[in-house]
Structure formats: C-alpha cells, structure tokens
N, C-alpha and C. Protein backbone atom coordinates (compact mmCIF):
# COMPACT_ATOMS: atom_id res chain seq x y z
N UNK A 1 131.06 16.97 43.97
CA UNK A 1 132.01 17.30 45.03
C UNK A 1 131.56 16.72 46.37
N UNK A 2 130.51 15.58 46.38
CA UNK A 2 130.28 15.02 47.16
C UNK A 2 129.72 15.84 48.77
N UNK A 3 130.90 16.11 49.59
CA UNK A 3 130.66 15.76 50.80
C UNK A 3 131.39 17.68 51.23
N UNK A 4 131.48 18.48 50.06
CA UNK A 4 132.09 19.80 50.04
C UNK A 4 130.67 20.45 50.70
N UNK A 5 129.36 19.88 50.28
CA UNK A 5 128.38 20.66 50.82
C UNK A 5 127.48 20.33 51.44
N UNK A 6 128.17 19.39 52.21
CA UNK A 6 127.44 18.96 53.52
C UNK A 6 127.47 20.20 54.76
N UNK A 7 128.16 21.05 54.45
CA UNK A 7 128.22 22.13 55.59
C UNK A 7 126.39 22.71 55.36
N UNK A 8 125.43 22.27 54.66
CA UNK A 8 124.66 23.16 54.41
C UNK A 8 123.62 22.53 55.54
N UNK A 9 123.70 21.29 55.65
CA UNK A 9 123.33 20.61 56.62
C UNK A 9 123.54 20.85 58.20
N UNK A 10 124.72 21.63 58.30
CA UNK A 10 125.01 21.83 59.48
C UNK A 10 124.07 23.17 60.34
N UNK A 11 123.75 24.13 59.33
CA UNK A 11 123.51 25.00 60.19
C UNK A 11 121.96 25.16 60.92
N UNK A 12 121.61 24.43 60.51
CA UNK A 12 120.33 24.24 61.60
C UNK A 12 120.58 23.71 62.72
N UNK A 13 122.19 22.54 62.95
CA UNK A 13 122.03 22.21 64.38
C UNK A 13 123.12 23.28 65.16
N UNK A 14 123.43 23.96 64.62
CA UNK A 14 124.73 24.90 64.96
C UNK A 14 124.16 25.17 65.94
N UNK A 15 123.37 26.13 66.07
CA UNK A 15 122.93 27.11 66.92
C UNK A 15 123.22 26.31 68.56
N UNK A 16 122.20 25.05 68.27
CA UNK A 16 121.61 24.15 69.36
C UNK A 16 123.24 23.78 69.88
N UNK A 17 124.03 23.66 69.34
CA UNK A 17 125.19 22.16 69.24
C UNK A 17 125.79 23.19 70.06
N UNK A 18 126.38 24.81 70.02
CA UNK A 18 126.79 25.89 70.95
C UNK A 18 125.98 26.38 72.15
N UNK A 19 124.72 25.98 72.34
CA UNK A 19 123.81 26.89 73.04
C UNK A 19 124.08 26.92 74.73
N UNK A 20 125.01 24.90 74.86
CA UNK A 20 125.20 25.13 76.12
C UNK A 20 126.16 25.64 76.58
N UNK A 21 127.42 26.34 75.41
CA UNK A 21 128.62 26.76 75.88
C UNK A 21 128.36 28.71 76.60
N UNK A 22 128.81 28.25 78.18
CA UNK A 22 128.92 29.90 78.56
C UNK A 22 129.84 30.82 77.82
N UNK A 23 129.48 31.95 77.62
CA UNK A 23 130.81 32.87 76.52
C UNK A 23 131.18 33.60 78.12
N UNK A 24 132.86 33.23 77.77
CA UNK A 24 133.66 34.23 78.76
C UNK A 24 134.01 35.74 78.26
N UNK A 25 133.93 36.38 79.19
CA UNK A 25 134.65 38.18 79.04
C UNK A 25 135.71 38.46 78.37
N UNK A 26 135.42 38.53 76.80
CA UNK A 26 136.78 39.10 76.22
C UNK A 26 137.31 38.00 75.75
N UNK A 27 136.37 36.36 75.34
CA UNK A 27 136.39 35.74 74.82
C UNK A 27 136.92 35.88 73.44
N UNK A 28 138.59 35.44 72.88
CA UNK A 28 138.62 35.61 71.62
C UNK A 28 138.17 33.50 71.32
N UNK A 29 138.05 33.90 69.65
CA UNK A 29 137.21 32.59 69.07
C UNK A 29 138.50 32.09 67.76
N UNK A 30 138.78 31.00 67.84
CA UNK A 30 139.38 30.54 66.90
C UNK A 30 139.28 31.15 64.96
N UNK A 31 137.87 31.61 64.98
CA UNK A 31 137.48 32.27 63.71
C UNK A 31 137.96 33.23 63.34
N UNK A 32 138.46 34.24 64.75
CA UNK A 32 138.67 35.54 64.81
C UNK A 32 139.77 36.29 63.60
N UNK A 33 139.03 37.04 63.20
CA UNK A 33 140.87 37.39 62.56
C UNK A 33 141.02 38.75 62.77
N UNK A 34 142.18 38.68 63.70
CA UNK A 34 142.77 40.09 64.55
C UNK A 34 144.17 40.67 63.77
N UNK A 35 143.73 41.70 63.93
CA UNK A 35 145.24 42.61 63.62
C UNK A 35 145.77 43.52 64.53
N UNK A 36 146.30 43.64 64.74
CA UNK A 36 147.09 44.84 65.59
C UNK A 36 147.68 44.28 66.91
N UNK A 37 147.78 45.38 67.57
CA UNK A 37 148.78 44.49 69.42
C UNK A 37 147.61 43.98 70.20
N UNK A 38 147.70 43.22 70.96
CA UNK A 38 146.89 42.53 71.85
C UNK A 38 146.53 44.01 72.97
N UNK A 39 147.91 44.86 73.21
CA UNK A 39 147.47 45.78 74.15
C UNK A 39 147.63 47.22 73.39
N UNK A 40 146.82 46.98 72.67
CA UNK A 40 146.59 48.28 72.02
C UNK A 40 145.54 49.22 72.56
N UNK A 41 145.32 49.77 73.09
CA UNK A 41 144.83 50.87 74.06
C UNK A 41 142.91 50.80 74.02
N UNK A 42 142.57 50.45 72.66
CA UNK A 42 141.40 50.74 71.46
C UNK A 42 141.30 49.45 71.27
N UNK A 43 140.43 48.54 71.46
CA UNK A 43 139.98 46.96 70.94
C UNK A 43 138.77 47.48 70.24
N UNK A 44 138.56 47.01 68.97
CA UNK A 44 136.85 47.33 67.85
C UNK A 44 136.81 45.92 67.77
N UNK A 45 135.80 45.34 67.82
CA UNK A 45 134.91 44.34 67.39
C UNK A 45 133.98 44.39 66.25
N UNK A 46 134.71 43.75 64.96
CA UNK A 46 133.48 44.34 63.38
C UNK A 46 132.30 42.47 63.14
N UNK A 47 131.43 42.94 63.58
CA UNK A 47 130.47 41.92 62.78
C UNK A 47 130.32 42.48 61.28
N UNK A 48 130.37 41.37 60.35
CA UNK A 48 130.04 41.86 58.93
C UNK A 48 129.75 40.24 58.23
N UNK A 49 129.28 40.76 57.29
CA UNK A 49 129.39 39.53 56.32
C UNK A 49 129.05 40.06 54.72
N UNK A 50 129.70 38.76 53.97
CA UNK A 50 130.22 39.36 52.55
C UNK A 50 129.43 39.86 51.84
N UNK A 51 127.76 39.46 52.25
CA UNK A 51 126.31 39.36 50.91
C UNK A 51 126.41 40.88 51.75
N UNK A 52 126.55 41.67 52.39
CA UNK A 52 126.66 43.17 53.00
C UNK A 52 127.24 44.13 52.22
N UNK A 53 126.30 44.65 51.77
CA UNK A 53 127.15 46.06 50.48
C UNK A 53 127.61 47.12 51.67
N UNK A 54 126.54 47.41 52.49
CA UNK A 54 127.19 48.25 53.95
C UNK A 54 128.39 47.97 54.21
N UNK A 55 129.04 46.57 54.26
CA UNK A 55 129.98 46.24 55.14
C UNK A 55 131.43 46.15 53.86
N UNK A 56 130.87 45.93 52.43
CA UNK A 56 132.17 46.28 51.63
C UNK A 56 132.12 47.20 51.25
N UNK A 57 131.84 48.24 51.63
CA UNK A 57 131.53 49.50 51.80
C UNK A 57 132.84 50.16 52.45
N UNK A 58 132.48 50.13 53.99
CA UNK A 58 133.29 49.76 55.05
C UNK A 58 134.77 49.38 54.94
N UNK A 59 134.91 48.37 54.26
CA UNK A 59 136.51 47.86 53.78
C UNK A 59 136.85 48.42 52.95
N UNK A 60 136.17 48.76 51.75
CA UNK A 60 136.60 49.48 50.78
C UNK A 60 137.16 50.96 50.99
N UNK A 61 136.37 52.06 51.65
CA UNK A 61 136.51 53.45 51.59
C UNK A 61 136.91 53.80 53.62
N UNK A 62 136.38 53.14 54.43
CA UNK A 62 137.20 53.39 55.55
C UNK A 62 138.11 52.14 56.24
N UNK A 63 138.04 50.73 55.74
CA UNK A 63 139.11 50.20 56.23
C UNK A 63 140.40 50.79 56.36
N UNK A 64 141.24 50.74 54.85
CA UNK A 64 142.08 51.36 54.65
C UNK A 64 143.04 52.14 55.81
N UNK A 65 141.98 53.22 56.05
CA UNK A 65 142.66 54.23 56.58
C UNK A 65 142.76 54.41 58.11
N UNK A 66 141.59 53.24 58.82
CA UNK A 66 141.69 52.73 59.91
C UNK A 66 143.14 51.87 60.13
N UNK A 67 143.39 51.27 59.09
CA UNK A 67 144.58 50.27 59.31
C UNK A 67 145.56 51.15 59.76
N UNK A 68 145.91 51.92 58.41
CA UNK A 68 147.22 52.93 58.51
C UNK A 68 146.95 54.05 59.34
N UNK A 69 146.20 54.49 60.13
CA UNK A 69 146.28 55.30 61.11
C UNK A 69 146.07 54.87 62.56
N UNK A 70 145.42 54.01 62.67
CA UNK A 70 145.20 53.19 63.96
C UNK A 70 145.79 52.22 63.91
N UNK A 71 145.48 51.03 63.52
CA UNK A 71 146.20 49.85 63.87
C UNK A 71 147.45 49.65 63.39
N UNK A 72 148.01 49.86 62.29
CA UNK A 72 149.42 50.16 62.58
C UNK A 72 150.55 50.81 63.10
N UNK A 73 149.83 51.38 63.70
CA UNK A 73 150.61 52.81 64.67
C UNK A 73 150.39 52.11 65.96
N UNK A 74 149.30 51.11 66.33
CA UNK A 74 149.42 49.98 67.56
C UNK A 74 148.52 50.81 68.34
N UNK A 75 147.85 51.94 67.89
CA UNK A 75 146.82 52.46 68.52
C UNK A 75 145.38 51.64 68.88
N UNK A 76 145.01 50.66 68.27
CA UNK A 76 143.61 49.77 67.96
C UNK A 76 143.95 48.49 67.37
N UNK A 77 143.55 47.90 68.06
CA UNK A 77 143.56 46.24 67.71
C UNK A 77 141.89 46.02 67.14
N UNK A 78 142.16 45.44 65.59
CA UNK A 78 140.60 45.05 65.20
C UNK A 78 140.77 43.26 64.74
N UNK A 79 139.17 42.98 65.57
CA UNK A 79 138.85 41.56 65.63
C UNK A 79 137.57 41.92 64.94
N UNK A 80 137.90 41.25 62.94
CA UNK A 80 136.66 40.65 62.70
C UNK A 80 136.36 39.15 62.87
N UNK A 81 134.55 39.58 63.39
CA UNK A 81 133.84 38.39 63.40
C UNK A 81 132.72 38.69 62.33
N UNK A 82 132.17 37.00 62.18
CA UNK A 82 131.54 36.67 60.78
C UNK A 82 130.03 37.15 61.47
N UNK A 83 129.09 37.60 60.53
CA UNK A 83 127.92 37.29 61.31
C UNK A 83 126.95 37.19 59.72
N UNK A 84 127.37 35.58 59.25
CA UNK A 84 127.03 34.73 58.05
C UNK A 84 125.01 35.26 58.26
N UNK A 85 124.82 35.61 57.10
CA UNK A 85 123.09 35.49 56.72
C UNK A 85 122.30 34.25 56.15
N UNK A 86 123.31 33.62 55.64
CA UNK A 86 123.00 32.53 55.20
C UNK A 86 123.62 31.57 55.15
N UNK A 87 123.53 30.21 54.38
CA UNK A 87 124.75 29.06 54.07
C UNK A 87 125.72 29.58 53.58
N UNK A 88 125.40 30.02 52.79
CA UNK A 88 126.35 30.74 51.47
C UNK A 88 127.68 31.23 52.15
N UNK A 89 126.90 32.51 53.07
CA UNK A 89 127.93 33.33 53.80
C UNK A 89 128.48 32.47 54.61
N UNK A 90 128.03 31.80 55.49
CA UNK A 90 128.93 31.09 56.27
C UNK A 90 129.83 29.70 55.54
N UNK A 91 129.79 29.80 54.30
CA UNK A 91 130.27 28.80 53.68
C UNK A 91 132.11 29.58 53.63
N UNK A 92 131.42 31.07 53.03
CA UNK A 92 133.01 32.05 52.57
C UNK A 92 133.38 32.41 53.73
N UNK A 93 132.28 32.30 55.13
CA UNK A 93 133.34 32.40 56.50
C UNK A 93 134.68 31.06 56.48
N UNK A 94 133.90 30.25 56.58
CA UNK A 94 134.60 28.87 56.77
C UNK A 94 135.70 29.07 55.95
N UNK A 95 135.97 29.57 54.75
CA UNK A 95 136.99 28.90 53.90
C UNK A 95 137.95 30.42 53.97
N UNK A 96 137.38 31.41 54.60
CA UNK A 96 138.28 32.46 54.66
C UNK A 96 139.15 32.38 55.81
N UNK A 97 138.42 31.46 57.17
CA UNK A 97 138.96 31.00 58.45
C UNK A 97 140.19 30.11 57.76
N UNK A 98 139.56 29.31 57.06
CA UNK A 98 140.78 27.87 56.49
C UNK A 98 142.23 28.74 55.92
N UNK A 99 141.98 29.29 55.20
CA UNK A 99 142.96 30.13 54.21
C UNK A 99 143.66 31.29 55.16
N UNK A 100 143.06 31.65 56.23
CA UNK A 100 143.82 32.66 56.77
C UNK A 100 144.85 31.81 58.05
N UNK A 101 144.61 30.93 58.16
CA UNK A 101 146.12 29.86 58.96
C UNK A 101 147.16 29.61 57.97
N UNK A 102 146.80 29.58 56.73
CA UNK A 102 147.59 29.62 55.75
C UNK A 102 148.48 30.99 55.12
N UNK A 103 147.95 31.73 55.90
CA UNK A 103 148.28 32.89 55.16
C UNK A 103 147.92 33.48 54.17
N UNK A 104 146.46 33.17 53.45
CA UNK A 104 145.97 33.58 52.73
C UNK A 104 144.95 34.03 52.73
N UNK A 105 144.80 36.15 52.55
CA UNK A 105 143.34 36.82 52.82
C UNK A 105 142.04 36.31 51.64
N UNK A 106 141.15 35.83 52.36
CA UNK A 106 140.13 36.26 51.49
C UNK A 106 139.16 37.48 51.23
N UNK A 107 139.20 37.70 52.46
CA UNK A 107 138.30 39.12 52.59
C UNK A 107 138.07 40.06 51.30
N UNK A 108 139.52 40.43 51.19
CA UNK A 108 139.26 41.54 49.62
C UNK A 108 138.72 40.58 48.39
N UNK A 109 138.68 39.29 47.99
CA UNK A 109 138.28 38.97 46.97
C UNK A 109 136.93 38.56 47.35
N UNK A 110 136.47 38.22 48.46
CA UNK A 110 134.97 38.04 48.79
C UNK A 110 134.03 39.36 48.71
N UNK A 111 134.70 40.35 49.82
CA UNK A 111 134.14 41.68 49.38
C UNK A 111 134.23 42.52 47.75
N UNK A 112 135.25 41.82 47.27
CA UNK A 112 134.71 42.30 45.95
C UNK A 112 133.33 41.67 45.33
N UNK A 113 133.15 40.68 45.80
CA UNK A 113 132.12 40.02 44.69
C UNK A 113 130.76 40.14 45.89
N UNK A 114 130.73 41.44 47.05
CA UNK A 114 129.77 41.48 47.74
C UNK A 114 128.58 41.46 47.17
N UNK A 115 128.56 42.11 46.03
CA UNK A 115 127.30 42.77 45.09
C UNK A 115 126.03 41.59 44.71
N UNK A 116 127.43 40.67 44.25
CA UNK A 116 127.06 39.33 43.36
C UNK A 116 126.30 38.60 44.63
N UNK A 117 127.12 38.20 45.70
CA UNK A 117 126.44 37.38 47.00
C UNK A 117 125.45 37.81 47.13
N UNK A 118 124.91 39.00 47.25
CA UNK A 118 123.72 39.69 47.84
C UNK A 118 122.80 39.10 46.98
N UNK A 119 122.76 38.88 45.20
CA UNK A 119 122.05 38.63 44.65
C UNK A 119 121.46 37.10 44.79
N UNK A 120 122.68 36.45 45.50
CA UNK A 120 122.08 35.09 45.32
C UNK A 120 121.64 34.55 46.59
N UNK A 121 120.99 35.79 47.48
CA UNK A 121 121.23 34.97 48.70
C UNK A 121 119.24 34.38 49.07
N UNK A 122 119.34 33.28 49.42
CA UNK A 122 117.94 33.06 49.44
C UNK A 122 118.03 31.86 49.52
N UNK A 123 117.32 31.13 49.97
CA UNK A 123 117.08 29.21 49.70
C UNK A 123 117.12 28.87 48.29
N UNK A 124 116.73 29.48 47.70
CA UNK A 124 116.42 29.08 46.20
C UNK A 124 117.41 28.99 44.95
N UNK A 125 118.63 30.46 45.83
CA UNK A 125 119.37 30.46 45.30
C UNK A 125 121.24 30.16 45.71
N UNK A 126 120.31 28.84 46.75
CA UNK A 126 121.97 28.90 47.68
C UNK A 126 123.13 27.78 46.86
N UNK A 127 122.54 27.06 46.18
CA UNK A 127 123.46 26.38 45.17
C UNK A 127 124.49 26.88 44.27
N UNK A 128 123.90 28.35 43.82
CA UNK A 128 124.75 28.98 43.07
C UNK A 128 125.72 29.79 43.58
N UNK A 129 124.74 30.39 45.10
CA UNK A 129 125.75 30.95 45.56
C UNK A 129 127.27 30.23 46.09
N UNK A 130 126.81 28.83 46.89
CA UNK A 130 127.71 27.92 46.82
C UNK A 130 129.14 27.95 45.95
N UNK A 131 128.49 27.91 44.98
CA UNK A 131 129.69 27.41 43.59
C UNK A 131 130.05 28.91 43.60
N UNK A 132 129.72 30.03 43.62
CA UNK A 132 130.44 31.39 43.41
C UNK A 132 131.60 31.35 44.52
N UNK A 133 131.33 30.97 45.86
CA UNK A 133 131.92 31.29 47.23
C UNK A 133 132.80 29.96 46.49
N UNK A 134 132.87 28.91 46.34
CA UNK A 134 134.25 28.17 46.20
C UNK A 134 134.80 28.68 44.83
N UNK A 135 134.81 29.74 43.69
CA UNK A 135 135.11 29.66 42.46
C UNK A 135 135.91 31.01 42.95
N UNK A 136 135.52 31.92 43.76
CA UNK A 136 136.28 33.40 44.50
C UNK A 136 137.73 32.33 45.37
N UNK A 137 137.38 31.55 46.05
CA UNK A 137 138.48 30.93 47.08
C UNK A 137 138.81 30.46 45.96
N UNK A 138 139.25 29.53 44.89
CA UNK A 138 139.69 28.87 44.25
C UNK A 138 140.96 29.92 43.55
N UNK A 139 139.98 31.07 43.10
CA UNK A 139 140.93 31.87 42.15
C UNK A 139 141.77 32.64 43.02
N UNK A 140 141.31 32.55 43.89
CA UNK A 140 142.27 33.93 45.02
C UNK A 140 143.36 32.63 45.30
N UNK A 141 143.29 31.65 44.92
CA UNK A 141 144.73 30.49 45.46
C UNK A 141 144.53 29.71 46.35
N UNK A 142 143.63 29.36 46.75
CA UNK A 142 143.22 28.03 47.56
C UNK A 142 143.02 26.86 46.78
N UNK A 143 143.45 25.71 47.09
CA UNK A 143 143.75 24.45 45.82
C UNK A 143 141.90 23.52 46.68
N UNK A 144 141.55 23.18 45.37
CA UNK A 144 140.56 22.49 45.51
C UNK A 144 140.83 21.51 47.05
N UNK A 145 141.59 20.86 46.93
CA UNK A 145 141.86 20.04 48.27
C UNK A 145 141.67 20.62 49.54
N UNK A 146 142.33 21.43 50.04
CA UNK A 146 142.33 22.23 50.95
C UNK A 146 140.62 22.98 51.31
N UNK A 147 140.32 23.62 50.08
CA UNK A 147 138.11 23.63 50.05
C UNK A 147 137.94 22.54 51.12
N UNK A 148 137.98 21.51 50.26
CA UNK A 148 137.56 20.28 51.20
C UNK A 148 137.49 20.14 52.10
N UNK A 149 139.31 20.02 52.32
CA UNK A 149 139.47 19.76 53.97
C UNK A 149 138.54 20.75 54.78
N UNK A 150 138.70 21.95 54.63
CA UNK A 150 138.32 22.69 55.47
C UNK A 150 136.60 22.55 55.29
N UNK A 151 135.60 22.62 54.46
CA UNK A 151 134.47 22.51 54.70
C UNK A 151 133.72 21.02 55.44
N UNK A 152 135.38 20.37 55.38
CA UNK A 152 134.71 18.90 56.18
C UNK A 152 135.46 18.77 57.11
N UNK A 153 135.59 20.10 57.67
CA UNK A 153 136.25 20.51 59.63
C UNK A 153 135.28 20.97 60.05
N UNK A 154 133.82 20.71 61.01
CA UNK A 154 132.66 20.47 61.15
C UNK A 154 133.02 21.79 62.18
N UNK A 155 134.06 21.59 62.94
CA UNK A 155 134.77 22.54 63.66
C UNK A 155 134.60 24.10 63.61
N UNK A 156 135.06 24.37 62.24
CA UNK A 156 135.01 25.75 61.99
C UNK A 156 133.95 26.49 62.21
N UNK A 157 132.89 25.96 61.10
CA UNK A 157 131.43 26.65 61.17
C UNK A 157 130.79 26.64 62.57
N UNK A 158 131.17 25.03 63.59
CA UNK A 158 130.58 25.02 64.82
C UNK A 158 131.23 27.04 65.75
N UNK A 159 132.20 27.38 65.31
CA UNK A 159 132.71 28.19 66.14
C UNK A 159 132.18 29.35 65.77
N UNK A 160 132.08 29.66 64.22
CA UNK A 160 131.70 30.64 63.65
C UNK A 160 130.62 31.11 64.39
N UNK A 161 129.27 29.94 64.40
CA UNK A 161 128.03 30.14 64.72
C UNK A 161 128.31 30.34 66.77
N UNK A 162 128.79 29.63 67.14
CA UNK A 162 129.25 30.06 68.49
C UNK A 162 129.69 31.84 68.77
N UNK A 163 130.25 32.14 67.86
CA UNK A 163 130.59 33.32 68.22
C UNK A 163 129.80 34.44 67.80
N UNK A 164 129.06 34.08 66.55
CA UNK A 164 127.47 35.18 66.14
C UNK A 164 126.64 34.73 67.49
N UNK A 165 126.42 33.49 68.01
CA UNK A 165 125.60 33.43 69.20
C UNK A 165 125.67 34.14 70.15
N UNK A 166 127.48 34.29 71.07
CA UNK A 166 127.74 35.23 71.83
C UNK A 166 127.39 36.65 71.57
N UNK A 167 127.62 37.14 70.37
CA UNK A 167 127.40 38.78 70.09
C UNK A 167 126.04 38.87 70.09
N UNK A 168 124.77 38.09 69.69
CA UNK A 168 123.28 38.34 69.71
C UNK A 168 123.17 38.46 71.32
N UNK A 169 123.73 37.38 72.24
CA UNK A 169 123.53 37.65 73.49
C UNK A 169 123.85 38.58 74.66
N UNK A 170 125.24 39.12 74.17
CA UNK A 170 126.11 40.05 74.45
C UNK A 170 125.43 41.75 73.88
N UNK A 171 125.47 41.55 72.39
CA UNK A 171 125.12 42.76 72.10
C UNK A 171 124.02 43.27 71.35
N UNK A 172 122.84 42.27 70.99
CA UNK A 172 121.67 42.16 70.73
C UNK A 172 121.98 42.58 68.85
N UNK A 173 122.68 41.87 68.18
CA UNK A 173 123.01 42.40 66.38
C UNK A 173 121.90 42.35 66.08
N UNK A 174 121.49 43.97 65.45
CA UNK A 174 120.74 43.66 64.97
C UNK A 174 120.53 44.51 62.71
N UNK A 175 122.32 44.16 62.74
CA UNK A 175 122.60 44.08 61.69
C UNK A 175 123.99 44.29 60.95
N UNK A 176 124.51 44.46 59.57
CA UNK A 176 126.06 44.26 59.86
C UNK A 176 126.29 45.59 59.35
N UNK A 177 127.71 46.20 58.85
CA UNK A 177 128.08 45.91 59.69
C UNK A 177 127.86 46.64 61.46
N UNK A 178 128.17 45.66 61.86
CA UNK A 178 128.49 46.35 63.81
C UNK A 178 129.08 46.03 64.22
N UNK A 179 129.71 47.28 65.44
CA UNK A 179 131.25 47.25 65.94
C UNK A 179 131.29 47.34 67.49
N UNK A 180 132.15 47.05 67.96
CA UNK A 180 132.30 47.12 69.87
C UNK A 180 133.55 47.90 70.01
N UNK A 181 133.00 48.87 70.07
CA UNK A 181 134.54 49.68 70.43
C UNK A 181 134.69 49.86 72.00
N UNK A 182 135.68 49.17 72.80
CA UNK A 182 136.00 49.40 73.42
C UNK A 182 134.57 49.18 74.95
N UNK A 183 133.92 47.74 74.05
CA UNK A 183 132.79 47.98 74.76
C UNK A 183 131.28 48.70 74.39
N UNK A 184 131.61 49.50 73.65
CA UNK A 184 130.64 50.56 72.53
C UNK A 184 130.22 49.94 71.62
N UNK A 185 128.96 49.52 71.48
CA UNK A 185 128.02 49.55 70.45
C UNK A 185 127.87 50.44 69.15
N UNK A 186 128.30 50.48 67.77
CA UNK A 186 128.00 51.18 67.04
C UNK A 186 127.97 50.38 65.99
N UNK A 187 126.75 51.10 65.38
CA UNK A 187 125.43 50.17 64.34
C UNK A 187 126.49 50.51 63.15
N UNK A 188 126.78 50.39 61.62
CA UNK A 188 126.54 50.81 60.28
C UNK A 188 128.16 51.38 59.96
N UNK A 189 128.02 51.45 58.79
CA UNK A 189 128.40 51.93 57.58
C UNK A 189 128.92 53.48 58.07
N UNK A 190 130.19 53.81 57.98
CA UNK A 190 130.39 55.44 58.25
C UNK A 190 131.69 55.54 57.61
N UNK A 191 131.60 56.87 56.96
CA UNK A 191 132.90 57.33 56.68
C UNK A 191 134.41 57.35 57.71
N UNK A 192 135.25 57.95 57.18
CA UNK A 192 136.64 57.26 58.34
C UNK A 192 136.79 58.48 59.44
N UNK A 193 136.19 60.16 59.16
CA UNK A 193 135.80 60.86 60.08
C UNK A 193 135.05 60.58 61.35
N UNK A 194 134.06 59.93 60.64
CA UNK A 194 133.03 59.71 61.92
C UNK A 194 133.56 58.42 62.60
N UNK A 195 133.59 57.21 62.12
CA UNK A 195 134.60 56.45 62.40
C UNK A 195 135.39 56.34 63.57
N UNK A 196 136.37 57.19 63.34
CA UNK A 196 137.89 57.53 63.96
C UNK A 196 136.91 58.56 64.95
N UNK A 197 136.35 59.55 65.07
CA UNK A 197 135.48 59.96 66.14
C UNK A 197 135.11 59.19 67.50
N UNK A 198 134.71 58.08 67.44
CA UNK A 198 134.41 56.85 68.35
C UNK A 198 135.54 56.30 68.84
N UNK A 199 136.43 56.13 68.11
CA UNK A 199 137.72 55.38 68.50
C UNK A 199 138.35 56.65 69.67
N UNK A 200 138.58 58.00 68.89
CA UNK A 200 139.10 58.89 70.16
C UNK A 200 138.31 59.33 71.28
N UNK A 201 137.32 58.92 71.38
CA UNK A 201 136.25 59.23 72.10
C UNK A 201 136.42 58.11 73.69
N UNK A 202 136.52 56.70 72.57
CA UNK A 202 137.23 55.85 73.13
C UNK A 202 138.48 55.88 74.33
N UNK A 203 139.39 56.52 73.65
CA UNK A 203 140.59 57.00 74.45
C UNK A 203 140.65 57.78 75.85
N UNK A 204 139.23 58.46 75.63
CA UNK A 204 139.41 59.25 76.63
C UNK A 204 138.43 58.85 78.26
C-alpha cells in the first residue's frame, strides 16, 4: 500500500512543524468534531483516544445520555478532540477526520475495537495495529481509495497534533479521557450522574 503509511513518518516532525503556531481563545481546529449549537450555554471539550478503555467506556455507558439530555435539547455543545498515544491512534484520528466530511462516524466502530488497540499499542506492535485501524475504516464503509487520499493529506495529522499541542499547553493533559467544561478541567471516566453534575454546576 505503498505510501498509506508514510503518516508514520510524520509524527516525529509534527510536534516541531506546529510549535510556532500561537493557539487563539476558543480556537476551534479543522479535526474537531462538534455537535450541538455553537451557542449552547455549556461548551465540554473531550480529549480521548481509541487504545483508551476509560474513554470507550465514556461513549459507551455515559455518552449516550449526555447527547439526549444535553446536547440535543441545545443545552451543551461537545467538541471532541483526538489526543492519539501513538501512530496507530493518530492513524484512526486521521481517517475518522476524513470520513466525518463525508458523513461517515467512525467513532462507534473504533471504540468498539478499543480493547484490541490497547493491545497493540507499542513500537513493536504498530504494524498490526496499522492494518486493524484501516480494516475497522474499511468495514464501517470507507472505500480503500479515499484511506489513501486521506492518509496522504499531510494536513490532517499536521492539525490533529496542533491541537493535542494546544491542550498540553492550555491545560497540562495529563491523560484521556479529559474534558473542559466550560473552561473546567475534569480528569476521567464517570458515570452520567456525576457527569451531568459539572455541566449544571457549569450553568450556574
């Protein structure tokens, strides 16, 4: 597949290739993928990434109910950002960015196979993980071509890593998932009680 995994190459100069860009206040990032109203009262900011059992955790048992009680009611606007651990992960950022201009989620079929990522994540084992992260996009309906294109848009990943840069500088991550509510820092994994606690807390 030639030139599909040249992105692996990239991320050592990422960091450097963003370092001189200033991040503006409330900076959204081309990567972003937002739901809800722009003036929704409640803005959350989710760092996560897929090799994160915490973070499909998170989607699995309190996304859900964040959606249908907050953000579709236009109460909370949520912007996830990637915050990739490895090639791997930032490989299923990239192609979940590609597919979602298209209209097509990856999230639920990546977070399903969180378990599996976690296992392969390591130098040793980033080849395989590779081929798992394009074989999840493939089956969820992304046509081999399109893989391509998008992992040889040098673009994407440059932004991805731009925008994990801003949040280390901004909000010191120091793991996933983590959220900015409204400005608010909050670390981990919580049920949709505690959750939704922060958000009204928020409000007031």
């Amino acid at each position: 597949m030639g030139n599909v995994f040249s992105i692996a190459a990239l991320v050592a100069g990422l960091v450097v290739a963003v370092a001189g860009n200033a991040a503006e206040p409330e900076k959204l990032w081309s990567s972003d993928q937002i739901e809800g109203r722009a003036d929704a009262p409640v803005t959350i900011i989710e760092y996560s990434s897929y090799s994160c059992s915490y973070c499909a955790n998170f989607e699995r048992k309190t996304y859900p109910k964040l959606k249908k009680e907050w953000i579709a009611t236009g109460k909370a606007r949520l912007i996830h950002r990637f915050a990739p651990g490895d090639v791997g992960d930032l490989t299923a950022a990239v192609l979940t960015t590609c597919a979602a201009r298209k209209s097509l989620n990856l999230r639920a079929p990546y977070y399903a196979k969180s378990e599996e990522l976690a296992k392969l994540s390591g130098n040793e084992k980033i080849k395989e993980k590779r081929f798992l992260v394009f074989d999840v996009a493939a089956g969820a309906g992304m046509a081999v071509v399109d893989i391509k294109a998008c992992l040889g848009d040098r673009s994407v990943a440059e932004n991805i890593m731009g925008s994990l840069k801003e949040a280390n500088e901004k909000y010191n991550l120091k793991g996933t998932p983590t959220f900015v509510i409204n400005g608010e820092t909050v670390e981990g994994d919580m049920p949709y009680d505690k959750f939704a606690a922060h958000l009204k807390a928020a409000t007031k």
